[in-house]
Protein backbone atom coordinates (compact mmCIF):
# COMPACT_ATOMS: atom_id res chain seq x y z
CA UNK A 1 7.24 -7.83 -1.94
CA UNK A 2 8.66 -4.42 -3.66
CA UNK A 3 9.68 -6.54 -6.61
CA UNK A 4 6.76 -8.69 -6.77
CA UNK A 5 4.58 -5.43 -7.16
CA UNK A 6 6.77 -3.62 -9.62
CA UNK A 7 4.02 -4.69 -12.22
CA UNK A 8 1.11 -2.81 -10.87
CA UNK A 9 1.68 0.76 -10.51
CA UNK A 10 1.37 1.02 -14.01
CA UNK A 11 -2.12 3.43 -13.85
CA UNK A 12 -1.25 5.63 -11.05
CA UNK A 13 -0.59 8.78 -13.38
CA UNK A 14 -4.04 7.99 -14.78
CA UNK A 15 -6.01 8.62 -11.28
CA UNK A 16 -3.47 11.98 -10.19
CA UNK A 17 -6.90 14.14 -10.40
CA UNK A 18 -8.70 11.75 -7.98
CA UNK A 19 -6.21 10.56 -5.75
CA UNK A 20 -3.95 14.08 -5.67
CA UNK A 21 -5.19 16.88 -7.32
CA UNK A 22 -8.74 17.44 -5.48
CA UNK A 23 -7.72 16.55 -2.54
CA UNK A 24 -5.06 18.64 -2.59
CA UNK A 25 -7.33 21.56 -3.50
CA UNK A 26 -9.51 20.70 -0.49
CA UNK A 27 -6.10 20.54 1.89
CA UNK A 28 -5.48 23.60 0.49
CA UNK A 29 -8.58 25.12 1.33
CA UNK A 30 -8.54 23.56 4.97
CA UNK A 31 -5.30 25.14 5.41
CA UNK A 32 -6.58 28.61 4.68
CA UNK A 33 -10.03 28.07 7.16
CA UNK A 34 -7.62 26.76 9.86
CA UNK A 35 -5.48 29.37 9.67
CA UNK A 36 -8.57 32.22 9.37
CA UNK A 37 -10.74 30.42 12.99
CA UNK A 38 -7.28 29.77 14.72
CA UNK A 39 -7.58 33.16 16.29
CA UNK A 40 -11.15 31.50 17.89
CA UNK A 41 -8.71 29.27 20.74
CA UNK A 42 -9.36 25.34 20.80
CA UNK A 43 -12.24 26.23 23.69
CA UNK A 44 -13.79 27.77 21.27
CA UNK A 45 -13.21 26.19 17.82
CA UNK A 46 -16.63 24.97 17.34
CA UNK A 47 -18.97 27.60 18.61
CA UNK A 48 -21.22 28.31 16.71
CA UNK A 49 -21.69 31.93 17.29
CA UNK A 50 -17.97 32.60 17.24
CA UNK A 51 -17.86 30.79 13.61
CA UNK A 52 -20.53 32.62 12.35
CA UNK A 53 -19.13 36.04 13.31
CA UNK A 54 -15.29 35.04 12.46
CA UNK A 55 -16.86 34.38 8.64
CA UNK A 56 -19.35 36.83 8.17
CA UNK A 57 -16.47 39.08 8.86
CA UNK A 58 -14.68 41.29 6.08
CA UNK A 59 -12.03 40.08 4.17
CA UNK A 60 -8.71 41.48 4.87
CA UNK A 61 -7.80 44.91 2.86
CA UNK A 62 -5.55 42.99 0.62
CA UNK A 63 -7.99 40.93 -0.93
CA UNK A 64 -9.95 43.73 -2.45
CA UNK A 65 -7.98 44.21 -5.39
CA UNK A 66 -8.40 42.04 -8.51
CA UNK A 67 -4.56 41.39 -8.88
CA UNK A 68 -4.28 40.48 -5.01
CA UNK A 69 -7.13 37.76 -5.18
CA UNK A 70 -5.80 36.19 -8.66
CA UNK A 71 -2.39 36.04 -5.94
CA UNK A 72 -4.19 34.56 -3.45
CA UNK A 73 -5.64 32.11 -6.46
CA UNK A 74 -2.05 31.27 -7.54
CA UNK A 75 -0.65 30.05 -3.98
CA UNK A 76 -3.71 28.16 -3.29
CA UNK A 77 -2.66 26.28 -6.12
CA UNK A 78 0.61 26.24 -5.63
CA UNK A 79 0.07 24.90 -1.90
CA UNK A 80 -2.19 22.22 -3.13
CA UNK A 81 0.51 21.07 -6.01
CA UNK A 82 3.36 20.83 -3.34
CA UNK A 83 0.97 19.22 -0.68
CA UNK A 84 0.14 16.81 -3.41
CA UNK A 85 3.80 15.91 -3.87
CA UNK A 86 4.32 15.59 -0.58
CA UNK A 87 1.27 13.05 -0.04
CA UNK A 88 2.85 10.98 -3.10
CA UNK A 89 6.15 10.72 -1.92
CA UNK A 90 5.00 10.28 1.70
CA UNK A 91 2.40 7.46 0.44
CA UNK A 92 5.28 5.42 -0.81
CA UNK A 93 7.09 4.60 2.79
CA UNK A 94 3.43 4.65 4.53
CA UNK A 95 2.91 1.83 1.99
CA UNK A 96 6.39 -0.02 3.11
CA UNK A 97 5.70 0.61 6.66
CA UNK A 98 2.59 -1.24 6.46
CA UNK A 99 4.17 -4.27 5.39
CA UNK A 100 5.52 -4.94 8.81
CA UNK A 101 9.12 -5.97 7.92
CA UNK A 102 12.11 -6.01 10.36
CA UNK A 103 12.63 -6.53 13.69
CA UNK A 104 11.92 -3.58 15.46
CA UNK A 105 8.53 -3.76 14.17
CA UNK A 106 7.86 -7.34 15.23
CA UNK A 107 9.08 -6.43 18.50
CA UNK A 108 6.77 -3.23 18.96
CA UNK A 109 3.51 -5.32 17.66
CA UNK A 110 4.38 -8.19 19.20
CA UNK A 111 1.36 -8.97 21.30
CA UNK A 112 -0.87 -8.02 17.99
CA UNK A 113 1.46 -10.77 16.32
CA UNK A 114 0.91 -13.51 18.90
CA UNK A 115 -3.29 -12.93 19.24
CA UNK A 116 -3.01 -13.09 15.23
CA UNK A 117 -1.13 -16.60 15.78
CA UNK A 118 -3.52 -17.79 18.24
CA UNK A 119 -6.42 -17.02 15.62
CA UNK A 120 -4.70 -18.82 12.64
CA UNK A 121 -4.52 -21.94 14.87
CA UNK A 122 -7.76 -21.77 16.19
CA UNK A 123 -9.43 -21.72 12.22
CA UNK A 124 -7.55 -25.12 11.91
CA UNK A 125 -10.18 -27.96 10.98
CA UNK A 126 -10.60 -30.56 13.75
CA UNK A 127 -7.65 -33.24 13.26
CA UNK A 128 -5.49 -31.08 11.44
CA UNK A 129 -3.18 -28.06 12.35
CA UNK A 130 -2.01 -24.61 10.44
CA UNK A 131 1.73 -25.86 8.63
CA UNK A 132 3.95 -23.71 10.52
CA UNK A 133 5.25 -21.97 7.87
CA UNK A 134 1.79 -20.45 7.06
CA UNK A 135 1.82 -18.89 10.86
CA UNK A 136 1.63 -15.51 10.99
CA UNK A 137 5.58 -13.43 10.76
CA UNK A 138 5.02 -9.89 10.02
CA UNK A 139 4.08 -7.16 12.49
CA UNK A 140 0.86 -6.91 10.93
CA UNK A 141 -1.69 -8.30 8.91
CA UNK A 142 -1.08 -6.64 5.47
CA UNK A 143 2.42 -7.75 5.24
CA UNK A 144 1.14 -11.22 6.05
CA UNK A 145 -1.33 -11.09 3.55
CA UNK A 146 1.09 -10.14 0.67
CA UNK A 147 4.02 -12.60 2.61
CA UNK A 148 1.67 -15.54 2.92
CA UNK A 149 0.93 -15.38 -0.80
CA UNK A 150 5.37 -15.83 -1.64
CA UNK A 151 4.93 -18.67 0.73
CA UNK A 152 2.36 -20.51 -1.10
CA UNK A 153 3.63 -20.53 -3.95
CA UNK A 154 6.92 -21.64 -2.90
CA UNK A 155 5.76 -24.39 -1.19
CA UNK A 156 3.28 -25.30 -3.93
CA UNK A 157 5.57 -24.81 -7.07
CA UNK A 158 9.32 -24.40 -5.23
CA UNK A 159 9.64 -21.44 -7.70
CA UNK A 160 10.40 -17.62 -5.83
CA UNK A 161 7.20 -15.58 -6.74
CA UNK A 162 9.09 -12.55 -6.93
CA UNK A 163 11.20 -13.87 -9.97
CA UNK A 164 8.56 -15.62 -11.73
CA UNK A 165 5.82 -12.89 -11.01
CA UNK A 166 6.68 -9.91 -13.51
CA UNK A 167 6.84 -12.58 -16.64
CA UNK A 168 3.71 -14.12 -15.56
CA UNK A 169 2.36 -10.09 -15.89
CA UNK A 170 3.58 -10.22 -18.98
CA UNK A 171 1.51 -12.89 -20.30
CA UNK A 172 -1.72 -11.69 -18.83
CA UNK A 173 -3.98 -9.58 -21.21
CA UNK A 174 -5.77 -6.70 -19.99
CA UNK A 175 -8.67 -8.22 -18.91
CA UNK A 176 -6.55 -11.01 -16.62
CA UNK A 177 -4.98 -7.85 -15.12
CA UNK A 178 -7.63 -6.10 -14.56
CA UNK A 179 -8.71 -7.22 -10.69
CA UNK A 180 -5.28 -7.67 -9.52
CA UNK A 181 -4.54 -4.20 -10.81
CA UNK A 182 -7.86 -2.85 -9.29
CA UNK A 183 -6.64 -4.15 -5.87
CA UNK A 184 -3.28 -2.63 -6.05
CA UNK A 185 -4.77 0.59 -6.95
CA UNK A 186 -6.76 0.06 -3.91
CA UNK A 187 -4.14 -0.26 -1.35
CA UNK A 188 -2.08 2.59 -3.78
CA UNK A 189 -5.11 4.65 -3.18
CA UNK A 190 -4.89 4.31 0.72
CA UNK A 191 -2.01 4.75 1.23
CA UNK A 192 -1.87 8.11 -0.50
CA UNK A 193 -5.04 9.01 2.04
CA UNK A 194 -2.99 8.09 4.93
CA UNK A 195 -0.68 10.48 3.80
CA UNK A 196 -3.29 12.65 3.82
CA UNK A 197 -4.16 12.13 7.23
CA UNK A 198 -0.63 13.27 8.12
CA UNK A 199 -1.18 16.91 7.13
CA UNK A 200 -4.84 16.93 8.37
CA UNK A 201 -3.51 16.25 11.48
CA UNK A 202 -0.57 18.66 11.41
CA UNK A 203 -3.50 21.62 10.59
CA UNK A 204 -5.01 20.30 13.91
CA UNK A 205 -2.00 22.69 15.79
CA UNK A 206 -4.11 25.55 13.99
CA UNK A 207 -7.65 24.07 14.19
CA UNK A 208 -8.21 21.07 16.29
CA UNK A 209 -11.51 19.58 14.58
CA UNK A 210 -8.95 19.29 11.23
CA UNK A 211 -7.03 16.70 13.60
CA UNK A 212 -10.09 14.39 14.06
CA UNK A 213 -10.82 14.41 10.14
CA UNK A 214 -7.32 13.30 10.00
CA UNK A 215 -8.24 10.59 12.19
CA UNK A 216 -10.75 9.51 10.95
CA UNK A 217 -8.75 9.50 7.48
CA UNK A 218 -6.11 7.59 8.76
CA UNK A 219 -8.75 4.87 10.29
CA UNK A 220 -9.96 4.21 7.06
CA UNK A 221 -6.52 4.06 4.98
CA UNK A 222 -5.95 1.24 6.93
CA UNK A 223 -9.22 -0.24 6.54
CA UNK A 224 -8.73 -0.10 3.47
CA UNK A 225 -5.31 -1.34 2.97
CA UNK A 226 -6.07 -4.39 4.96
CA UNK A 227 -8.57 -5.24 2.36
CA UNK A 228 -6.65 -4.75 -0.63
CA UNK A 229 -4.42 -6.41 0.72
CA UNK A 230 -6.09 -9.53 1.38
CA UNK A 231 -7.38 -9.16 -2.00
CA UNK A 232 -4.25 -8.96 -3.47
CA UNK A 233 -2.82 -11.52 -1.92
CA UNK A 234 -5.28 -13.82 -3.04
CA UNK A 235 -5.66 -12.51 -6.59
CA UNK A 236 -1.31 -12.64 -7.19
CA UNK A 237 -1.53 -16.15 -6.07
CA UNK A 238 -4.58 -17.56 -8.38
CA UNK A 239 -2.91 -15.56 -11.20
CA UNK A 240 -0.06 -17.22 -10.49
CA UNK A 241 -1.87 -21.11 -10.51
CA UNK A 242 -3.32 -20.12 -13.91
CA UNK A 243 -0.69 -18.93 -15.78
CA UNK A 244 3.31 -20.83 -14.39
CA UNK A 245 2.16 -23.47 -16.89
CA UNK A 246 1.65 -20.85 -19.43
CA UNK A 247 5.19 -19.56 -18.47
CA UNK A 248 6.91 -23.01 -18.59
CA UNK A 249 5.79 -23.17 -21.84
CA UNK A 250 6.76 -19.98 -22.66
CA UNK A 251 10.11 -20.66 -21.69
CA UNK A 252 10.63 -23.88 -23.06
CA UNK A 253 9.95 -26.06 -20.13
CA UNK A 254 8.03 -29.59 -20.99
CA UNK A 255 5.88 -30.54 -18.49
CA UNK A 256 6.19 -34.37 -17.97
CA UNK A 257 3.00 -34.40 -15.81
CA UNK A 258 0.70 -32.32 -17.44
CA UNK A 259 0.73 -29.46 -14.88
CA UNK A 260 3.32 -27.91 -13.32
CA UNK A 261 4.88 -29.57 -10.32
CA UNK A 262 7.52 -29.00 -7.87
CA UNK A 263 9.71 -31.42 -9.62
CA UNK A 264 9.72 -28.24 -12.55
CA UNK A 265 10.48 -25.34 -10.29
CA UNK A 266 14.16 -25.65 -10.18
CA UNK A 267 14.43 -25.74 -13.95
CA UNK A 268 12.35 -22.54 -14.30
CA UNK A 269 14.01 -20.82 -11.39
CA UNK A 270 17.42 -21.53 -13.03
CA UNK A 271 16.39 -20.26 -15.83
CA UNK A 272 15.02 -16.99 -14.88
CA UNK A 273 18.12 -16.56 -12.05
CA UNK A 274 20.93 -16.45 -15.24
CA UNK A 275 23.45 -17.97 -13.42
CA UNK A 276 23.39 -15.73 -10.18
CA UNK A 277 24.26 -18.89 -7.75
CA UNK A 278 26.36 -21.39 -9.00
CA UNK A 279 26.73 -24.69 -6.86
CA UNK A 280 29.52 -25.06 -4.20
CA UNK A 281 32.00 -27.63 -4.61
CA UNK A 282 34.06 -28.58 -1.55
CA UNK A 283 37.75 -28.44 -1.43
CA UNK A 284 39.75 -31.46 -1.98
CA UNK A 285 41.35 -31.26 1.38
CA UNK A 286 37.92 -30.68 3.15
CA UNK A 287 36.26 -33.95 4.81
């Protein structure tokens, strides 16, 4: 699934000032109030009479001068630049994680992966029953989302969707990118606010209440990935149905049929593999 989204990240640098910069200057700030109440004791971390008389108190000495403040200015923004950095590079394994690969991770969600089996059987019409290789396999439901979308294809069109899927970006015009790009940036976008939630948490050891913000952030990253991600899913494989017969063509594939069938996968996917595998002849001496 890396590969197959290699296409999307294109806009990221585009939404820094929404997705790092501000919040970074509000982490920054939280910081600073966390570490000015954490004298008030968790007891006492939301009384209001204690808050009102730890803020309406002075400033310390050093904050008086002009050049001391402008000081103070500077590592706020420093602190929010480097806790920005930190949430992007943090964001990126938060976003593998969530893909549910490997087993240790099928092992630990295990009873989560067996209720969402029992679910994808149950929405089976009456007479008919979920192909086994659409069951659920990943540890949880975003990687299936994004996993179950290589899997139709394959079965549909016996091409690999993670070959076939940066040339089919290629053909697309901006407008055909648009809502699978607006997903990705989606599930980009919450992924980089769970990684918020990390450090709102860690500023809980200071001030507790900054720990249930980071809850609550980290509740709705994954809200929100789960939707992208069904989104996505759906969106990379309809882009995909529109647009392999615009990449057979492309590539000089006829199409006896009309459309593109499984019969033509192999001749794409040989194509667009270069001669990676090459076919295994047995020995003379072997039976």
């Amino acid at each position: 699934m890396d590969g197959l989204l290699n296409g999307l990240g294109t806009k990221f640098a585009e939404r820094w000032v929404t997705l790092l910069a501000l919040p970074g200057l509000l982490f920054a700030l939280t910081l600073a109030l966390s570490w000015w109440l954490h004298p008030l004791g968790a007891a006492h971390a939301l009384d209001p009479a204690l808050l009102s008389d730890r803020l309406d108190q002075a400033p310390p000495s050093w904050l008086a001068s002009t050049p001391h403040r402008l000081l103070f200015a500077a590592l706020v923004t420093l602190t929010a630049a480097a806790s920005a950095g930190v949430a992007t590079e943090l964001s990126r394994p938060i976003a593998r994680l969530w893909l549910g690969r490997g087993p240790r991770s099928r092992r630990l969600l295990a009873p989560f992966l067996r209720r969402r089996t029992r679910q994808a059987e149950s929405q089976a019409r009456r007479g008919h029953r979920l192909n086994d290789r659409y069951l659920p396999e990943r540890a949880t439901r975003i990687g299936d989302h994004l996993l179950l979308a290589e899997k139709r294809v394959a079965a549909q069109y016996e091409v690999a969707l993670v070959r076939v899927w940066p040339r089919l970006w290629q053909l697309c015009d901006d407008s055909q990118r648009a809502p699978t790009q607006l997903a990705w940036d989606r599930y980009t976008a919450a992924s980089v606010r769970a990684a918020w939630s990390l450090g709102y948490l860690a500023l809980g050891t200071l001030w507790w209440p900054a720990a249930v913000a980071g809850a609550a952030l980290c509740l709705s990253a994954w809200t929100a990935a789960r939707r992208a991600a069904a989104e996505l899913g759906i969106l990379v494989e309809a882009l995909t149905d529109v647009k392999l017969q615009e990449l057979a063509t492309a590539l000089g594939v006829s199409l006896p049929h009309g459309r593109f069938t499984k019969a033509d996968g192999p001749v794409v996917e040989n194509i667009l593999d270069k001669g990676t595998f090459l076919p295994v002849t047995p020995d003379a001496g072997d039976p």
